[in-house]
Protein backbone atom coordinates (compact mmCIF):
# COMPACT_ATOMS: atom_id res chain seq x y z
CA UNK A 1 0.00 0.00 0.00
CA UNK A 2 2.62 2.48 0.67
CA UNK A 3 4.34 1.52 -2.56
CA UNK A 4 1.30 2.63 -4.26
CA UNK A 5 0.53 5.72 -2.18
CA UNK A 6 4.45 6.77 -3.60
CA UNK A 7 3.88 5.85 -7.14
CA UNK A 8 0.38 7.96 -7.19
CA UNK A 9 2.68 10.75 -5.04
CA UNK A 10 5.53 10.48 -7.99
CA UNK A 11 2.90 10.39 -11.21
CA UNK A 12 1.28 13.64 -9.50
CA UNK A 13 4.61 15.33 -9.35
CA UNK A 14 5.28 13.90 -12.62
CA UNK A 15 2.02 15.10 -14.60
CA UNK A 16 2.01 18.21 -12.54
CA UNK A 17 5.67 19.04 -13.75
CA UNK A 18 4.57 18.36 -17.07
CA UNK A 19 1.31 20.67 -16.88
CA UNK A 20 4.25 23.12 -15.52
CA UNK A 21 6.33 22.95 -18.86
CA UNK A 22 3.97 23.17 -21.30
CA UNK A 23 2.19 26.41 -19.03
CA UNK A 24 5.47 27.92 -19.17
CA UNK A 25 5.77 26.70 -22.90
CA UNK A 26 2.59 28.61 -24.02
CA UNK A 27 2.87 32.02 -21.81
CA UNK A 28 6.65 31.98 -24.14
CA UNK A 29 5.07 31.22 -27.12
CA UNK A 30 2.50 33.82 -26.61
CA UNK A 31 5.02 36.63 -25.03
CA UNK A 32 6.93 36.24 -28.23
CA UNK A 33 4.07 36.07 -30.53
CA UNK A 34 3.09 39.93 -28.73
CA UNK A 35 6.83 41.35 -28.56
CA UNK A 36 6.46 40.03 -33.05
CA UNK A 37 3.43 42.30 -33.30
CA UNK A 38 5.44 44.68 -31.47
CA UNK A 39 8.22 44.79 -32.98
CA UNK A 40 6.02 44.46 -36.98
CA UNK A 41 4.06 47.65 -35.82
CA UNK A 42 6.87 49.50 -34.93
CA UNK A 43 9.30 49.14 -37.67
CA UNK A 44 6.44 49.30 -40.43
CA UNK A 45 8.20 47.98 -43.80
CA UNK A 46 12.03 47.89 -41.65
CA UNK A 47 10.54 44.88 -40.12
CA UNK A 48 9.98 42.66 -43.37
CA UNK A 49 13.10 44.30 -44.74
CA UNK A 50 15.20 42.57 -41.37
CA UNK A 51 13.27 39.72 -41.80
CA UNK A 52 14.30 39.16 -45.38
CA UNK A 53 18.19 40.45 -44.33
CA UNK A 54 18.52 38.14 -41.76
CA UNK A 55 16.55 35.16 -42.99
CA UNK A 56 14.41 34.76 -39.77
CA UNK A 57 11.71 36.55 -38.04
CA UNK A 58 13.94 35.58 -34.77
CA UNK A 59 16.92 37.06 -36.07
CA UNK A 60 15.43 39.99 -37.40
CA UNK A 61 13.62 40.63 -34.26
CA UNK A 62 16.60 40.04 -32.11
CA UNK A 63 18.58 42.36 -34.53
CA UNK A 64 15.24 45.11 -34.53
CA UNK A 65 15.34 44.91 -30.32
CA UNK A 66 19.44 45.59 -30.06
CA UNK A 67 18.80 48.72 -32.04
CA UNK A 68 16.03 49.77 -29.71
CA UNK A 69 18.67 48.96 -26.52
CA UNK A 70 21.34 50.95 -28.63
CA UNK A 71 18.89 54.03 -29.52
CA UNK A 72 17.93 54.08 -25.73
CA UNK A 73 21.43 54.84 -24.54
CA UNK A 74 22.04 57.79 -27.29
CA UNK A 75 20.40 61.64 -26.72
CA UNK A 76 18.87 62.37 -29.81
CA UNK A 77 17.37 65.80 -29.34
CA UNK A 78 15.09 67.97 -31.06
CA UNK A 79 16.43 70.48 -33.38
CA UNK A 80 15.76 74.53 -31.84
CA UNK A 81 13.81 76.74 -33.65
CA UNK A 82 17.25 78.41 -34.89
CA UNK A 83 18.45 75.59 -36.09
CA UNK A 84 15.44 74.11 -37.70
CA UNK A 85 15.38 77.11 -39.67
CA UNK A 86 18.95 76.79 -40.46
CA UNK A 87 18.19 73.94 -41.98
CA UNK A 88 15.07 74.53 -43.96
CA UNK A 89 16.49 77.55 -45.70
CA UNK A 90 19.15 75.10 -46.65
CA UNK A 91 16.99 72.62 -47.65
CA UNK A 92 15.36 75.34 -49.81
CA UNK A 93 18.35 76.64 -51.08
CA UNK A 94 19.80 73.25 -52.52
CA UNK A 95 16.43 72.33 -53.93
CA UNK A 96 16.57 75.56 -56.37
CA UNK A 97 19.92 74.50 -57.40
CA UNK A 98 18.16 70.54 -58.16
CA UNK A 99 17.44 72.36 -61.74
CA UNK A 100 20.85 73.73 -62.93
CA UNK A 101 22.91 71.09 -60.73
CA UNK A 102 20.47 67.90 -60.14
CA UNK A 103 23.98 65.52 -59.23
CA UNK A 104 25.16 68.31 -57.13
CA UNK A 105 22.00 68.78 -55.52
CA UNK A 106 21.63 64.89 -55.00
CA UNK A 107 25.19 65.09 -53.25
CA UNK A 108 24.62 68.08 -51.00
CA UNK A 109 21.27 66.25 -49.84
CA UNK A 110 22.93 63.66 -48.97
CA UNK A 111 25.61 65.80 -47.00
CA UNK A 112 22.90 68.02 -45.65
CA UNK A 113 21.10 64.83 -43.90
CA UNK A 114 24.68 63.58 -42.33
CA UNK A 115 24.79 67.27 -41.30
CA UNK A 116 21.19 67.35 -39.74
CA UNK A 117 21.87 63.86 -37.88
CA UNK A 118 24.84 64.59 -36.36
CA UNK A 119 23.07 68.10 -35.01
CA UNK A 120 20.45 66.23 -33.41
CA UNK A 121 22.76 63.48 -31.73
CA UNK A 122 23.22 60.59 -33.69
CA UNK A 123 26.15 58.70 -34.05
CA UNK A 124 28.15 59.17 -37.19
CA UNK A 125 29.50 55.71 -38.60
CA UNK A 126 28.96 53.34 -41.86
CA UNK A 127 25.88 53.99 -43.60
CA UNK A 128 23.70 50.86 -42.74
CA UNK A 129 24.55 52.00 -39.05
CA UNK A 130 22.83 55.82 -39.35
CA UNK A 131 19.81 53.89 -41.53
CA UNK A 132 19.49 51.31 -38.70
CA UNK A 133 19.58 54.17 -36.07
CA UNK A 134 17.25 56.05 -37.95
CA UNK A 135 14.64 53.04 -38.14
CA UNK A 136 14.05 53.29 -34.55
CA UNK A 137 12.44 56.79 -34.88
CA UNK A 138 11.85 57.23 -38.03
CA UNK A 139 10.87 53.62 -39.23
CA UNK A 140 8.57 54.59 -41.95
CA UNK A 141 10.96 57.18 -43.71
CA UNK A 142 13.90 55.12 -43.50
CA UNK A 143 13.27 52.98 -47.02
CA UNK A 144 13.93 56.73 -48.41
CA UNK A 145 17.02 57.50 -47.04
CA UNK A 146 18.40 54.07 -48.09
CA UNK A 147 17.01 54.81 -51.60
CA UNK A 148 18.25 57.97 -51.95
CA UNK A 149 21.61 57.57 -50.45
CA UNK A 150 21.64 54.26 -53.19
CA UNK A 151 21.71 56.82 -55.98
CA UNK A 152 24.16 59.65 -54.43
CA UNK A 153 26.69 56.55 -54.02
CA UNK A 154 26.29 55.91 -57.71
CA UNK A 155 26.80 59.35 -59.24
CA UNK A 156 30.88 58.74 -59.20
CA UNK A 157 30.86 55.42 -60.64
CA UNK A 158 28.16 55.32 -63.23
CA UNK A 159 25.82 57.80 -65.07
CA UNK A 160 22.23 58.28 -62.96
CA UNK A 161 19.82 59.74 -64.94
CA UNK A 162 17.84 62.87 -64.17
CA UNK A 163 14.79 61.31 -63.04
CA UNK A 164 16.90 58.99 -60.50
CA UNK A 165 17.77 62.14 -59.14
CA UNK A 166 14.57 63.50 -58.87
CA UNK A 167 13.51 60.54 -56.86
CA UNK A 168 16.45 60.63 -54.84
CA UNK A 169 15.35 64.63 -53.74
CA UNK A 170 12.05 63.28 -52.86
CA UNK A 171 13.18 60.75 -50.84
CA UNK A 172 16.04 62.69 -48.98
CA UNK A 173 12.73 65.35 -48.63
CA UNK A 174 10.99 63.09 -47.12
CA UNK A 175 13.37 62.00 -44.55
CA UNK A 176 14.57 65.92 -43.55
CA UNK A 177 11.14 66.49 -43.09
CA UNK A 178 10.59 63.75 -40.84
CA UNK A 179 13.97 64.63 -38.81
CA UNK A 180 13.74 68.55 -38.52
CA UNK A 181 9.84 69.26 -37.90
CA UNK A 182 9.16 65.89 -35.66
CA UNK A 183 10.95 65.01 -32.44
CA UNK A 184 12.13 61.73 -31.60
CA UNK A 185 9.66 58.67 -31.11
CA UNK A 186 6.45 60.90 -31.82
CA UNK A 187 6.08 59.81 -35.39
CA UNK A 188 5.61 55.97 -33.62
CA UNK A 189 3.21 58.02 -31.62
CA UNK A 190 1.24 59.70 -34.10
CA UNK A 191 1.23 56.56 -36.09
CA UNK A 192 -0.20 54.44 -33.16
């Protein structure tokens, strides 16, 4: 009888540590399931884009949450009123000169964005690093800046025709818009 009273005590134990695991199994599955959905409405397009980079929707997301971590630990601060309108006359200024000097234009864009970055506090390395700081904030204007700064890279080595240039204004417009008249996180605000 006490043989028996043990067994029942162990298969209890046993079936309740089971129940345990696959509990704990689930509230994971479903905690990562939520931080996905997170992460997807966050990053907008930037989240397929990682997902197709890095093959996985586990390395992407893993990849997506270290530049969160990162983007926590750096002040990015709002441009001044001085300076914003430093930067829009600028803006303006190089967008007159699109029609008698569209690669120049394309090239001081370009220079004019590095320019408006660094002002507001982002670290200046490699290219992919500025678009993948930029994603954090500015998620849904980042596909521009990669598009844009595409075509700037290419005016030394090959001929880019006038309407690649064109394109490339719009989509360096797009992002200096984004980056001088909005302050950091509030377009993941507005677009909640």
């Amino acid at each position: 009888m006490e043989l028996t009273r043990m067994s029942a005590t162990y298969f209890l134990l046993a079936v309740a540590a089971v129940v345990a695991i696959v509990m704990l199994m689930v509230i994971h599955a479903r905690l990562r399931r939520r931080n996905s959905a997170k992460l997807r409405q966050r990053f907008g397009p930037e989240y397929e884009r990682a997902v197709q980079e890095h093959g996985s929707a586990r390395r992407a997301e893993a990849q997506l949450a270290d530049r969160e971590r990162r983007m926590e630990r750096i002040n990015i601060r709002p441009l001044a009123p001085v300076e914003c309108e430093h930067f829009t006359n600028q803006w303006n200024s190089l967008q007159l000169r699109f029609v008698d000097s569209p690669k120049g234009s394309v090239s001081e864009a370009d220079d004019l964005i590095v320019l408006l970055m660094q002002t507001r506090g982002y670290p200046m390395s490699s290219f992919e690093q500025r678009a993948a700081d930029i994603s954090v904030d500015h998620p849904l204007v980042v596909s521009n800046y990669r598009t844009a700064h595409a075509i700037a890279s290419r005016l030394q080595q090959e001929e880019v025709s006038t309407e690649d240039l064109r394109k490339a204004m719009i989509h360096y417009r797009a992002l200096f818009d984004e980056m001088v008249h909005v302050s950091p996180g509030s377009a993941l605000k507005e677009a909640a």
